[in-house]
Protein backbone atom coordinates (compact mmCIF):
# COMPACT_ATOMS: atom_id res chain seq x y z
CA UNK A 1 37.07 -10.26 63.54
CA UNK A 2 35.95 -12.25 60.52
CA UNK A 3 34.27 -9.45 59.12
CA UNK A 4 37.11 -7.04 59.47
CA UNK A 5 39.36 -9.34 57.59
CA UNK A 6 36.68 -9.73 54.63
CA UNK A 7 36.84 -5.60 54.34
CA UNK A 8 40.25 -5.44 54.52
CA UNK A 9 40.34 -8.42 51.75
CA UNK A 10 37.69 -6.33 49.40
CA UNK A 11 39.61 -3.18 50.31
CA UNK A 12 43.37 -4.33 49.27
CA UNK A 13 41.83 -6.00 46.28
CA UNK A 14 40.04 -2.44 44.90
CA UNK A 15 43.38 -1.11 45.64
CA UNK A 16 45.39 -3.09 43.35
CA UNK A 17 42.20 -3.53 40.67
CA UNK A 18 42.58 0.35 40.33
CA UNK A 19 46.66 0.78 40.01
CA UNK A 20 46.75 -1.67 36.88
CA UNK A 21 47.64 -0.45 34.19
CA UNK A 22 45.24 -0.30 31.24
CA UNK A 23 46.79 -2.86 28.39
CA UNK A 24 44.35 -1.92 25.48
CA UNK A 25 44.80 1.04 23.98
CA UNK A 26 41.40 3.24 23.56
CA UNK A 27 41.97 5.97 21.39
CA UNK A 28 39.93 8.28 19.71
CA UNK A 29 39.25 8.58 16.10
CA UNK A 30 39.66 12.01 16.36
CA UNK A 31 43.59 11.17 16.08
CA UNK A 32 43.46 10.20 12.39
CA UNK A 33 43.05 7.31 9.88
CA UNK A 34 45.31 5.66 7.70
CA UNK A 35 45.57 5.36 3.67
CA UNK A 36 43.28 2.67 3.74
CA UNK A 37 41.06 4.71 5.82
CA UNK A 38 41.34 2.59 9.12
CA UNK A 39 41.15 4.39 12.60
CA UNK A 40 45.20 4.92 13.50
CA UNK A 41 45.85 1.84 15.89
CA UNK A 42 43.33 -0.54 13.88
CA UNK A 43 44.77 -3.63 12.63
CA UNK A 44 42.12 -5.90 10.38
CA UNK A 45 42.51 -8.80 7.74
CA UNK A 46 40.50 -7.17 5.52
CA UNK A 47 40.44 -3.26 5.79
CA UNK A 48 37.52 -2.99 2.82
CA UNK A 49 33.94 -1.59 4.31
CA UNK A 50 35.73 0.14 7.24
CA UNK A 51 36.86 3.91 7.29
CA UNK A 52 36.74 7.01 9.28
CA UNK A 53 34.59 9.48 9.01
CA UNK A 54 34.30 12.99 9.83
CA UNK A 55 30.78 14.30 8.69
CA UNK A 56 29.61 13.84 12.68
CA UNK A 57 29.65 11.19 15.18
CA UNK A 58 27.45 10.49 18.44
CA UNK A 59 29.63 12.21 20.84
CA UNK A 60 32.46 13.15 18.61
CA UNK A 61 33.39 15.19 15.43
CA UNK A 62 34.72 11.60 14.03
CA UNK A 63 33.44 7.83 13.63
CA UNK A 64 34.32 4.74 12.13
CA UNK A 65 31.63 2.94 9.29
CA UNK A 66 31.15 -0.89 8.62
CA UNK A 67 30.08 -1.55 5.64
């Protein structure tokens, strides 16, 4: 009995892990950069060493560089 109620605990709890909503925001840099050359969504205090860049990425025709 025990051990049915810990699967049915583990079970309802993967249940509701999997129908939240995902809060962050993951896009891709395919989508664009902004004047200052920041990734669309990208918010930083101080936007100098970071753009987008296009010339080829890992897994993607875009990437972002840190200077």
């Amino acid at each position: 009995m025990t051990c049915l109620l810990i699967c049915l605990a583990i079970a309802l709890t993967a249940l509701v892990a999997g129908a939240q909503e995902n809060l962050v925001r993951n896009p891709s840099f395919e989508e664009g950069a902004t004047d200052a050359g920041l990734p669309l969504v990208w918010s930083v205090r101080m936007p100098v060493g970071v753009e987008v860049r296009a010339d080829g990425g890992h897994s993607g025709a875009s990437y972002v560089h840190i200077v």
